[in-house]
PDB file of N, CA and C in Angstrom:
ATOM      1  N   UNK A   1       7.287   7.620 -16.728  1.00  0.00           N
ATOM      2  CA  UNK A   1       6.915   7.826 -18.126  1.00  0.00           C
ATOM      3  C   UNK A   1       5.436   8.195 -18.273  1.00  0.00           C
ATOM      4  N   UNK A   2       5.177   9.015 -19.223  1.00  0.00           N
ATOM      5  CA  UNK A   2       4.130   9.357 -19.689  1.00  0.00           C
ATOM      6  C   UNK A   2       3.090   8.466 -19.938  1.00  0.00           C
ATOM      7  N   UNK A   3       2.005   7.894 -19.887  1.00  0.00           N
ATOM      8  CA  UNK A   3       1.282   6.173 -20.629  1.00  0.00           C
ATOM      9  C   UNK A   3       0.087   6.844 -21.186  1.00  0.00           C
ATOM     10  N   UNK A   4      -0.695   8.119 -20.906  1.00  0.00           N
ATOM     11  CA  UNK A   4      -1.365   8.541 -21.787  1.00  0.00           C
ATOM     12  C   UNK A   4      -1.447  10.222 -22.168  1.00  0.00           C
ATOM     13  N   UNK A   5      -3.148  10.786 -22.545  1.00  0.00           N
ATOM     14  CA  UNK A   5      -2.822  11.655 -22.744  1.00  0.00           C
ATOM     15  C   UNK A   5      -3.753  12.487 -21.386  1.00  0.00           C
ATOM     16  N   UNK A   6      -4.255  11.751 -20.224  1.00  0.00           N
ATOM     17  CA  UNK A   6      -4.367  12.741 -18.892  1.00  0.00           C
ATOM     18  C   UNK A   6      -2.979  13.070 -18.109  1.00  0.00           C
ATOM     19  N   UNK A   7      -2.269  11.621 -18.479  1.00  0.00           N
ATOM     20  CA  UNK A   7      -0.654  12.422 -18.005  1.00  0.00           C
ATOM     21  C   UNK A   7       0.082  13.272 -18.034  1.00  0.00           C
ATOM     22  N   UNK A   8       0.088  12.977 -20.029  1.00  0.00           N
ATOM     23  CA  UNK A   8       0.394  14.263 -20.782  1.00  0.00           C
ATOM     24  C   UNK A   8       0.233  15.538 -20.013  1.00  0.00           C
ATOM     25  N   UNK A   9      -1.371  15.962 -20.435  1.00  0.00           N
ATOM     26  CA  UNK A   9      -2.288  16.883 -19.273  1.00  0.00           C
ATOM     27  C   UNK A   9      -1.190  17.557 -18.248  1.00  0.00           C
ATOM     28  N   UNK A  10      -1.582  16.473 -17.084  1.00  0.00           N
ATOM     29  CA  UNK A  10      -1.237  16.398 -15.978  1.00  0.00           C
ATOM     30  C   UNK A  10       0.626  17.212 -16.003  1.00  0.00           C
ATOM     31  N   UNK A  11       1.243  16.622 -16.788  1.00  0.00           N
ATOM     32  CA  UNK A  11       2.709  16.452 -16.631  1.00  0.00           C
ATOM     33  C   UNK A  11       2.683  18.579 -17.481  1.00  0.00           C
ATOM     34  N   UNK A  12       2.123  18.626 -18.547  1.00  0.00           N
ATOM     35  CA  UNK A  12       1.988  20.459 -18.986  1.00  0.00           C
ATOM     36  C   UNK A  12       1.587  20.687 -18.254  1.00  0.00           C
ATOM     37  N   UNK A  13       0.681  20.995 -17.328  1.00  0.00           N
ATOM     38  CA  UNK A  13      -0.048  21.627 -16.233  1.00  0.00           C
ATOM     39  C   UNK A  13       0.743  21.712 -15.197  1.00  0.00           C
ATOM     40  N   UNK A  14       1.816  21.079 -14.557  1.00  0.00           N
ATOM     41  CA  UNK A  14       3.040  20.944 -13.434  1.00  0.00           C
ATOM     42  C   UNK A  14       3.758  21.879 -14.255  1.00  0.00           C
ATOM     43  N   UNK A  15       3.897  21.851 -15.483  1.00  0.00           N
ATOM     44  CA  UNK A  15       5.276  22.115 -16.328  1.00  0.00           C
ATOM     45  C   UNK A  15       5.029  23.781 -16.327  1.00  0.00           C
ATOM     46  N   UNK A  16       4.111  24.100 -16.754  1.00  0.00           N
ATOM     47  CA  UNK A  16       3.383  25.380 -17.467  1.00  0.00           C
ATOM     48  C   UNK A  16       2.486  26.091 -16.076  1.00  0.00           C
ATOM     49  N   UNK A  17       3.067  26.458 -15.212  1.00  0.00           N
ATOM     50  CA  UNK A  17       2.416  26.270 -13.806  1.00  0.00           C
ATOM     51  C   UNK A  17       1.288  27.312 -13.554  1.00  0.00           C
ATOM     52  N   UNK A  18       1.535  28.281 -14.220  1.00  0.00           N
ATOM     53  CA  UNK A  18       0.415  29.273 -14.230  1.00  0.00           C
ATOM     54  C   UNK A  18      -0.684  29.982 -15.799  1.00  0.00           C
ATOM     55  N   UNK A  19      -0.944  30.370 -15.925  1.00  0.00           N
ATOM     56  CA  UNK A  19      -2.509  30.621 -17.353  1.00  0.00           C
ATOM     57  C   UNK A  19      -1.360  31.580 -18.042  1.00  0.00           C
ATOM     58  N   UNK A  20      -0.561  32.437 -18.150  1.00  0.00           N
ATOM     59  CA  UNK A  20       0.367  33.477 -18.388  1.00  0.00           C
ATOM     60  C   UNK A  20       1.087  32.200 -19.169  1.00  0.00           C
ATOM     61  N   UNK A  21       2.010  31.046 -18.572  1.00  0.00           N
ATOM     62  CA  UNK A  21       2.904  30.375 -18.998  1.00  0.00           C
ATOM     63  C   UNK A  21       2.049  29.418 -20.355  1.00  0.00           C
ATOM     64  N   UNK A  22       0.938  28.794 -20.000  1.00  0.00           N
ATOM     65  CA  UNK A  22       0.369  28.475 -20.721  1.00  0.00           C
ATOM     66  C   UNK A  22      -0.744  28.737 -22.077  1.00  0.00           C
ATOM     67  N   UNK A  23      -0.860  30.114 -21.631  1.00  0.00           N
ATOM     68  CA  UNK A  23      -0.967  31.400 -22.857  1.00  0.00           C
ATOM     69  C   UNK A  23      -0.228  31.537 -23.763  1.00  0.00           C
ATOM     70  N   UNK A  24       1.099  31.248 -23.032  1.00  0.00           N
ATOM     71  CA  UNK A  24       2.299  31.884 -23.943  1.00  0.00           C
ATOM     72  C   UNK A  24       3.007  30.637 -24.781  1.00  0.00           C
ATOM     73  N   UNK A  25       2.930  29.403 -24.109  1.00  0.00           N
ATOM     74  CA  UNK A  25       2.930  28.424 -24.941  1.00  0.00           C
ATOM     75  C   UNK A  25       1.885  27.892 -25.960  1.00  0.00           C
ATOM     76  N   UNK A  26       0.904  28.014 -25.656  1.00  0.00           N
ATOM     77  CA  UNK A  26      -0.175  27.775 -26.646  1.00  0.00           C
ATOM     78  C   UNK A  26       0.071  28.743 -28.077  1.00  0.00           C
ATOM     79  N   UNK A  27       0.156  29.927 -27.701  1.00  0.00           N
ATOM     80  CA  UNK A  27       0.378  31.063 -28.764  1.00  0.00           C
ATOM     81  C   UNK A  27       1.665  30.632 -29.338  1.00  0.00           C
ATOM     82  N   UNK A  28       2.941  30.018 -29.165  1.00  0.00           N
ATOM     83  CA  UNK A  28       4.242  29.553 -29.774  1.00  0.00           C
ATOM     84  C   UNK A  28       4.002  28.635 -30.664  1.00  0.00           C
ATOM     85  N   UNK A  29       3.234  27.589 -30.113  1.00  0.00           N
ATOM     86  CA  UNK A  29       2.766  26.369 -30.853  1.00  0.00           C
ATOM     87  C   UNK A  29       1.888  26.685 -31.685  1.00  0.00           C
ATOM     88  N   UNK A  30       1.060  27.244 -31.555  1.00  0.00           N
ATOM     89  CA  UNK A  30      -0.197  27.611 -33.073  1.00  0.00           C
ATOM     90  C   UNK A  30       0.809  28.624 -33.590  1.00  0.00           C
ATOM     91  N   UNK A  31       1.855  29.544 -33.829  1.00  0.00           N
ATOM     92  CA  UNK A  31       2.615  29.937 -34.758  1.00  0.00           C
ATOM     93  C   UNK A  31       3.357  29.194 -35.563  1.00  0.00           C
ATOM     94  N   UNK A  32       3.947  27.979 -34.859  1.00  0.00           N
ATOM     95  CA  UNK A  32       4.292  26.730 -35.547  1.00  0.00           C
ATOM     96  C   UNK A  32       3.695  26.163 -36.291  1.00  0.00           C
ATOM     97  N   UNK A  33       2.348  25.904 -35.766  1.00  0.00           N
ATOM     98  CA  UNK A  33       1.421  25.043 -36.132  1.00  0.00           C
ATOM     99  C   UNK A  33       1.216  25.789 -37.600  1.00  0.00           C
ATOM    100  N   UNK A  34       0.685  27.081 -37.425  1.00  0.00           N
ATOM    101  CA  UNK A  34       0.588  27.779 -38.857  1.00  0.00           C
ATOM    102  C   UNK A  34       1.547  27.691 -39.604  1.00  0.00           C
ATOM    103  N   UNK A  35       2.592  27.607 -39.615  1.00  0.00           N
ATOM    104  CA  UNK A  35       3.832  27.349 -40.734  1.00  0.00           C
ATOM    105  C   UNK A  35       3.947  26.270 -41.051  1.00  0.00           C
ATOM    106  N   UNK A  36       3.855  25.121 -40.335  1.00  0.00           N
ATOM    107  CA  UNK A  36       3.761  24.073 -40.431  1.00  0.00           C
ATOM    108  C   UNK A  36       2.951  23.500 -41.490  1.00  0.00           C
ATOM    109  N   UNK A  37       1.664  24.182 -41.604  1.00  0.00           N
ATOM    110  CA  UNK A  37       0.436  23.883 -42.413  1.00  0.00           C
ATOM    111  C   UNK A  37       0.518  24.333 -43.604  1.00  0.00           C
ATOM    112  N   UNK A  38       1.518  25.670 -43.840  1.00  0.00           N
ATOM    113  CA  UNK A  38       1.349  26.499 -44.868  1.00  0.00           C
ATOM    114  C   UNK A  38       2.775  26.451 -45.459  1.00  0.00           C
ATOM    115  N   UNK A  39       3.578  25.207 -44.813  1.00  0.00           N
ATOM    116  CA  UNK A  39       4.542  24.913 -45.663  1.00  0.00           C
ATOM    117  C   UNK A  39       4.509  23.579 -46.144  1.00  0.00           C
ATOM    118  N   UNK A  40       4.903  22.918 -48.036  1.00  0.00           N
ATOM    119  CA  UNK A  40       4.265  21.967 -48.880  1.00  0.00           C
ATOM    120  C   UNK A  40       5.839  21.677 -49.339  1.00  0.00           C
ATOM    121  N   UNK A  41       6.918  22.034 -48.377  1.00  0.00           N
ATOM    122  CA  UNK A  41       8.430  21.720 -48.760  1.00  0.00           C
ATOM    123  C   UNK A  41       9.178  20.277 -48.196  1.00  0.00           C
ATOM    124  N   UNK A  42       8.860  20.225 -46.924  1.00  0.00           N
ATOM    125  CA  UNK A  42       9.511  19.477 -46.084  1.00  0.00           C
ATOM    126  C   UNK A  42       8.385  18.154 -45.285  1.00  0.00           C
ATOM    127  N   UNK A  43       9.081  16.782 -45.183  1.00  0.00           N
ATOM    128  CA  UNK A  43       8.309  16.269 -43.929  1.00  0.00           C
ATOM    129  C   UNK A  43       9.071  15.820 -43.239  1.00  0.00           C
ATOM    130  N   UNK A  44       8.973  16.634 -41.777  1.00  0.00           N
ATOM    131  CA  UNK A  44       9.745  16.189 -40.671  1.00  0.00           C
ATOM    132  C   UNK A  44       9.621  14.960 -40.132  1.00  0.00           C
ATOM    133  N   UNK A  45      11.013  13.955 -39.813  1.00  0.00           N
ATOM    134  CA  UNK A  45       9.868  12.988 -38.687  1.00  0.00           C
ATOM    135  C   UNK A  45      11.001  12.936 -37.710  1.00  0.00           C
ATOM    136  N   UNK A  46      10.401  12.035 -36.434  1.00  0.00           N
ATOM    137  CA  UNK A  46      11.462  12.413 -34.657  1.00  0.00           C
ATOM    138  C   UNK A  46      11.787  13.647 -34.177  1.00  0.00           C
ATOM    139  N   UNK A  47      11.215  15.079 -34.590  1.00  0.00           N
ATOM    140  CA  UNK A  47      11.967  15.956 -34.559  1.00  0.00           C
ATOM    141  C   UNK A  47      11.604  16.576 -32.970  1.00  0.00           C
ATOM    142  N   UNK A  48      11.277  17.351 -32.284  1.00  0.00           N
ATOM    143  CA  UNK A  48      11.362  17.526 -30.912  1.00  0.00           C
ATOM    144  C   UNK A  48      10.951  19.046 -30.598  1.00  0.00           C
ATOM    145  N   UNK A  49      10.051  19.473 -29.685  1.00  0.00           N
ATOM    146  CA  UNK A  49       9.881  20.486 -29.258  1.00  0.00           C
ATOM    147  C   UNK A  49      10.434  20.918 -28.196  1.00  0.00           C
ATOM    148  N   UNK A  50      11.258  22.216 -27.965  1.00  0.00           N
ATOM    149  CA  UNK A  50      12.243  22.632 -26.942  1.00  0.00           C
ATOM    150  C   UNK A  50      10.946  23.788 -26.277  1.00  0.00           C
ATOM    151  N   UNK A  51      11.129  23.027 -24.883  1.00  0.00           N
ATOM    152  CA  UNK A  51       9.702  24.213 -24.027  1.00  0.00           C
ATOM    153  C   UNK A  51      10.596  24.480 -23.190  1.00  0.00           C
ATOM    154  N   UNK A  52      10.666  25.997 -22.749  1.00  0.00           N
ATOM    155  CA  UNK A  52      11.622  26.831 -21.805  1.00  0.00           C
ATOM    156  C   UNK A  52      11.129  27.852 -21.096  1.00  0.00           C
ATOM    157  N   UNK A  53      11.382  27.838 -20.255  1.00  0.00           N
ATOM    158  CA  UNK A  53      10.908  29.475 -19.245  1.00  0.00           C
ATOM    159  C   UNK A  53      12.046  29.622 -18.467  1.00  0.00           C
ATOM    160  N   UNK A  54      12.199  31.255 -17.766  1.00  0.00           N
ATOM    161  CA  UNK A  54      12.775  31.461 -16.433  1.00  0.00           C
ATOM    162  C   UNK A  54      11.904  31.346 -15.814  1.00  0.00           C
ATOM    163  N   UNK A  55      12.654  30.164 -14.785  1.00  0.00           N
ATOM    164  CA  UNK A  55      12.049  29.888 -13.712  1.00  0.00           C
ATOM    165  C   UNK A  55      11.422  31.082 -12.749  1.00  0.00           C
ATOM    166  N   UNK A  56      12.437  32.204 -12.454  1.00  0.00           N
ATOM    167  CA  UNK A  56      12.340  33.523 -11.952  1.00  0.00           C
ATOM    168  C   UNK A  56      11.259  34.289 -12.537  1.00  0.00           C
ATOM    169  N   UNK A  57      11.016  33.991 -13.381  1.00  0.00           N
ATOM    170  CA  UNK A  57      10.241  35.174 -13.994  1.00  0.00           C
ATOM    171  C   UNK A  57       9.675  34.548 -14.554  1.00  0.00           C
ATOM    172  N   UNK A  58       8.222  33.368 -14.724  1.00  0.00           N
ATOM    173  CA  UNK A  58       7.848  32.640 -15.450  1.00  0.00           C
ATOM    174  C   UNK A  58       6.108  33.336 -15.948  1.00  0.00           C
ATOM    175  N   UNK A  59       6.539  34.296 -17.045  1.00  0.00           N
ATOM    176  CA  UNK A  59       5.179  34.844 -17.588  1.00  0.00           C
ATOM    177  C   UNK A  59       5.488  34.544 -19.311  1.00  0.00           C
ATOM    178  N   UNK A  60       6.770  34.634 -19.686  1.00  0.00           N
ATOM    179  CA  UNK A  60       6.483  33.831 -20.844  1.00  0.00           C
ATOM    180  C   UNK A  60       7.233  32.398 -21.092  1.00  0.00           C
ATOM    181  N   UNK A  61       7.241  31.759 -22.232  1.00  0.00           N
ATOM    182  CA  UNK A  61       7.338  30.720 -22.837  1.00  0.00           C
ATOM    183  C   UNK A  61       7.659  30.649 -23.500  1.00  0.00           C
ATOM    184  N   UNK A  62       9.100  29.977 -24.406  1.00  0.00           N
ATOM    185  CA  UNK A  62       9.054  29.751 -25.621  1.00  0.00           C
ATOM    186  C   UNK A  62       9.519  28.725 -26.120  1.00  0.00           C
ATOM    187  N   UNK A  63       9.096  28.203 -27.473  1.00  0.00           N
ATOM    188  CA  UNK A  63       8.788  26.859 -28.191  1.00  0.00           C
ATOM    189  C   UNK A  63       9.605  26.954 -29.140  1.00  0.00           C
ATOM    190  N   UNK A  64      10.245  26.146 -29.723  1.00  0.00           N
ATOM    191  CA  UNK A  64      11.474  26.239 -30.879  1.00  0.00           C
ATOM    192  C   UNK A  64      11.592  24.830 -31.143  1.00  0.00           C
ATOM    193  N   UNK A  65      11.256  24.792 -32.616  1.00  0.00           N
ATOM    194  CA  UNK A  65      11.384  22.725 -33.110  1.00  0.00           C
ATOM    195  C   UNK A  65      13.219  22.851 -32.870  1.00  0.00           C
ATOM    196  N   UNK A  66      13.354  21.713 -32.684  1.00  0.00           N
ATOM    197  CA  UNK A  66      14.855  21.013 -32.783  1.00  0.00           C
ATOM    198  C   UNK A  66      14.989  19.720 -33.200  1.00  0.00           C
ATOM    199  N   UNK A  67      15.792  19.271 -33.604  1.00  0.00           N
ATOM    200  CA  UNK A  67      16.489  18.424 -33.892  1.00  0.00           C
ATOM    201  C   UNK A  67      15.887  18.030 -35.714  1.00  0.00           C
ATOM    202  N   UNK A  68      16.337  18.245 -36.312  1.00  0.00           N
ATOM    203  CA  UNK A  68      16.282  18.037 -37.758  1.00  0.00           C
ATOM    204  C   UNK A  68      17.317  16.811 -38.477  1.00  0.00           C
ATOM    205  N   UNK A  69      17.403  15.899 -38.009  1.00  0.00           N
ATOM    206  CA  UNK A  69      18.055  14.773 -38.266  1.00  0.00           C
ATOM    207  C   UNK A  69      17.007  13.873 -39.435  1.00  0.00           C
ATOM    208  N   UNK A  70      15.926  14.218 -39.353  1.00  0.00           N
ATOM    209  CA  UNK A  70      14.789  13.112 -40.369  1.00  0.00           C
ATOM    210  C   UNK A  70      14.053  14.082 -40.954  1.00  0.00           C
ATOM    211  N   UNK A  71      14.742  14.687 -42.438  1.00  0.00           N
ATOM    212  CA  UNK A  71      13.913  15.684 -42.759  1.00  0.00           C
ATOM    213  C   UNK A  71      13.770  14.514 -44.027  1.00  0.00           C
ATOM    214  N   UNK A  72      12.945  15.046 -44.988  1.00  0.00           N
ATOM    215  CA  UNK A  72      12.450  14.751 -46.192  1.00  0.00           C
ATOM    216  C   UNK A  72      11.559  15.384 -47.233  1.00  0.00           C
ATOM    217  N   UNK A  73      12.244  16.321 -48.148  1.00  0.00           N
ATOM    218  CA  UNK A  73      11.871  17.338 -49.070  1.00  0.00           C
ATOM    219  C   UNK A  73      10.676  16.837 -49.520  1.00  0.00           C
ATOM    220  N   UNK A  74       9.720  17.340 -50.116  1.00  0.00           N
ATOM    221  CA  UNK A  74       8.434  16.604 -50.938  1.00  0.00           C
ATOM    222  C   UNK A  74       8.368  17.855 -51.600  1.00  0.00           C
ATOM    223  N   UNK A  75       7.164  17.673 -52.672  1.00  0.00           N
ATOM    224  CA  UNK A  75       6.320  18.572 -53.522  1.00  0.00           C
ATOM    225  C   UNK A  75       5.416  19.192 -53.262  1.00  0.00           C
ATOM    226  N   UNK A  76       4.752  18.059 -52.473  1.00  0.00           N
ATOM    227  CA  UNK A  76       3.064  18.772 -52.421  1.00  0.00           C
ATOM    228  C   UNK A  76       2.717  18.322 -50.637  1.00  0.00           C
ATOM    229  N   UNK A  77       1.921  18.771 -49.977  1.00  0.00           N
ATOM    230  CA  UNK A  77       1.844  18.400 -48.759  1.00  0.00           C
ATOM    231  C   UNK A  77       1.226  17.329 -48.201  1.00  0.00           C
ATOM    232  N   UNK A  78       0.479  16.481 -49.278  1.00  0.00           N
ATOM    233  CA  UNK A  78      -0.500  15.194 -49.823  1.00  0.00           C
ATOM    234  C   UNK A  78       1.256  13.835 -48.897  1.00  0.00           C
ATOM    235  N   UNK A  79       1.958  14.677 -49.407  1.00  0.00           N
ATOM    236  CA  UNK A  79       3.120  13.585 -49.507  1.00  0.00           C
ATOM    237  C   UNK A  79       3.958  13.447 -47.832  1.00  0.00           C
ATOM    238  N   UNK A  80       3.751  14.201 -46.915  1.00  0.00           N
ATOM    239  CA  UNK A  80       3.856  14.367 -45.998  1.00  0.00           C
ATOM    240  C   UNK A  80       3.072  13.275 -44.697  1.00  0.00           C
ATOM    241  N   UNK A  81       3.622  12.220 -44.374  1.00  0.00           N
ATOM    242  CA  UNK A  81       3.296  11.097 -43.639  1.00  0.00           C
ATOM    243  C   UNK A  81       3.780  11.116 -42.268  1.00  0.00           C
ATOM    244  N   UNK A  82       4.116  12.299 -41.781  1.00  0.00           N
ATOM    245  CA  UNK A  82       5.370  12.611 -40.392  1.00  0.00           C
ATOM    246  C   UNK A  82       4.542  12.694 -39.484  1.00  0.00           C
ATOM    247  N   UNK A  83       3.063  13.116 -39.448  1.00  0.00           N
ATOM    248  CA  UNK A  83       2.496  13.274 -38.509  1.00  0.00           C
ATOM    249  C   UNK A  83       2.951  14.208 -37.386  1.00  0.00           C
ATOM    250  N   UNK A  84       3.480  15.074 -37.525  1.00  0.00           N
ATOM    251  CA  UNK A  84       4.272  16.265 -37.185  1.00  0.00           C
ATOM    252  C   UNK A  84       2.686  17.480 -36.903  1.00  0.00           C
ATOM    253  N   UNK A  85       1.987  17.672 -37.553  1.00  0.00           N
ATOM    254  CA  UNK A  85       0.603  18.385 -37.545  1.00  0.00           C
ATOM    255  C   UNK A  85      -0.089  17.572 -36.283  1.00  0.00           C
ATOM    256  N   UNK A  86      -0.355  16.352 -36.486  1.00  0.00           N
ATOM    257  CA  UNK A  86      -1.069  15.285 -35.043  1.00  0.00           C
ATOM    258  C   UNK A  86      -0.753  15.772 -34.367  1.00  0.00           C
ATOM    259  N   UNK A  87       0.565  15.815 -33.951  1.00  0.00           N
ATOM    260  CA  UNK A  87       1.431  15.864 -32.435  1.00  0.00           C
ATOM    261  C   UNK A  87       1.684  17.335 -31.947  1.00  0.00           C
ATOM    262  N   UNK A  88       1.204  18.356 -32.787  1.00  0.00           N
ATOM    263  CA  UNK A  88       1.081  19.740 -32.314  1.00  0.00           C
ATOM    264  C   UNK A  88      -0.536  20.335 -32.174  1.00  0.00           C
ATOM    265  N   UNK A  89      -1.180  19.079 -32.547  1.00  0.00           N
ATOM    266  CA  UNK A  89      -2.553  19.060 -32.318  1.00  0.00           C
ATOM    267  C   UNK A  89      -3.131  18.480 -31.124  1.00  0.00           C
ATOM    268  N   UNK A  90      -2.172  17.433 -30.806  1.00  0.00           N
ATOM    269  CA  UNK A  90      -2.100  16.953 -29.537  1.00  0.00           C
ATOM    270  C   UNK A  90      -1.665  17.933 -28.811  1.00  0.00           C
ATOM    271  N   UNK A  91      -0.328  18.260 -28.626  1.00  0.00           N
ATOM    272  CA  UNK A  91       0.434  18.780 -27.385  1.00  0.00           C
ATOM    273  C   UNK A  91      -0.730  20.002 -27.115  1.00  0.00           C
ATOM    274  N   UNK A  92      -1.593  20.690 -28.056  1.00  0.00           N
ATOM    275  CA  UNK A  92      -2.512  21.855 -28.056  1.00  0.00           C
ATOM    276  C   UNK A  92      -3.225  21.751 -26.719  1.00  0.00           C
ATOM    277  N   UNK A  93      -4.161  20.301 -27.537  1.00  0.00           N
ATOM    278  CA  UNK A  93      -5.330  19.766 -26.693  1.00  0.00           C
ATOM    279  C   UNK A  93      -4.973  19.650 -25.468  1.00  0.00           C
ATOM    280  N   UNK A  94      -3.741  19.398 -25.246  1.00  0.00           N
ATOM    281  CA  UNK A  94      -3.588  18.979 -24.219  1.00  0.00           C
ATOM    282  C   UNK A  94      -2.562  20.144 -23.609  1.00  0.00           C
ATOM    283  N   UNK A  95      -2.371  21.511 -23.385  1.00  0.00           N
ATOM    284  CA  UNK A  95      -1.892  22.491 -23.083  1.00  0.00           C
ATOM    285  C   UNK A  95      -3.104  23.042 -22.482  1.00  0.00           C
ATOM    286  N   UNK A  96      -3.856  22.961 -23.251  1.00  0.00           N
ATOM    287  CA  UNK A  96      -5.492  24.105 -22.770  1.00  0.00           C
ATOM    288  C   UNK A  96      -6.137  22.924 -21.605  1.00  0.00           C
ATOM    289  N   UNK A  97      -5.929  21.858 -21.455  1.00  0.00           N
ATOM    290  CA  UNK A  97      -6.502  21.113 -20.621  1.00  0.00           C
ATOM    291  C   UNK A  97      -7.440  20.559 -21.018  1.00  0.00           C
ATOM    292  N   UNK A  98      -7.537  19.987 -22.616  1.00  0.00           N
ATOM    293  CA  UNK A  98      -8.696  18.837 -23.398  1.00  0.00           C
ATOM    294  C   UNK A  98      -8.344  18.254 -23.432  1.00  0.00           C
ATOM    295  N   UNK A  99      -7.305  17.330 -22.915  1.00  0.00           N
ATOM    296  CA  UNK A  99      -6.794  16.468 -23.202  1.00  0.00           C
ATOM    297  C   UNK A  99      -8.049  14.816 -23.220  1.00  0.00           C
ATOM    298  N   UNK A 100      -7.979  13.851 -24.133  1.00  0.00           N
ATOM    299  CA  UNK A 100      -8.345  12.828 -24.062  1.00  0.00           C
ATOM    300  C   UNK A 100      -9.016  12.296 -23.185  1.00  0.00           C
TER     301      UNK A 100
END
């Protein structure tokens, strides 16, 4: 198991094995990240990031939220407590190798 965030690190950096793979994930996640920010509809919570490559051919990456089991409509984005923004702020920091 994971216990912090040099693991974290550590465990994307095995995962994401070359600057191409991790280019290409970074760029998936800040597209998220931007919708994420610039949408004042929904607050997700438990929901899950799906990270994928061919193994064979590993120059890109791609990122796709899943699992939508804990959604919760709101008004305004004030109302949004999911911490869903943190944790793609994290996984960031810690993709580029800032981690904690």
């Amino acid at each position: 198991p994971v216990e912090d965030e040099a693991q974290l690190a550590q465990l994307l950096r095995d995962f994401l094995g070359n600057e191409q793979l991790r280019a290409s994930a970074i760029a998936q996640v800040m597209r998220i990240q931007a919708w994420w920010a610039a949408q004042s509809r929904f607050a997700i919570y438990a929901s899950s990031l799906f990270v994928a490559y061919d193994f064979r051919a590993p120059q890109e990456c791609r990122v796709r939220m899943i699992d939508f089991a804990n959604v919760e409509q709101i008004t305004c984005k004030s109302e949004d407590l999911s911490g869903f923004g943190k944790g793609l702020e994290t996984l960031l920091r810690n993709i580029s190798g800032g981690g904690a």
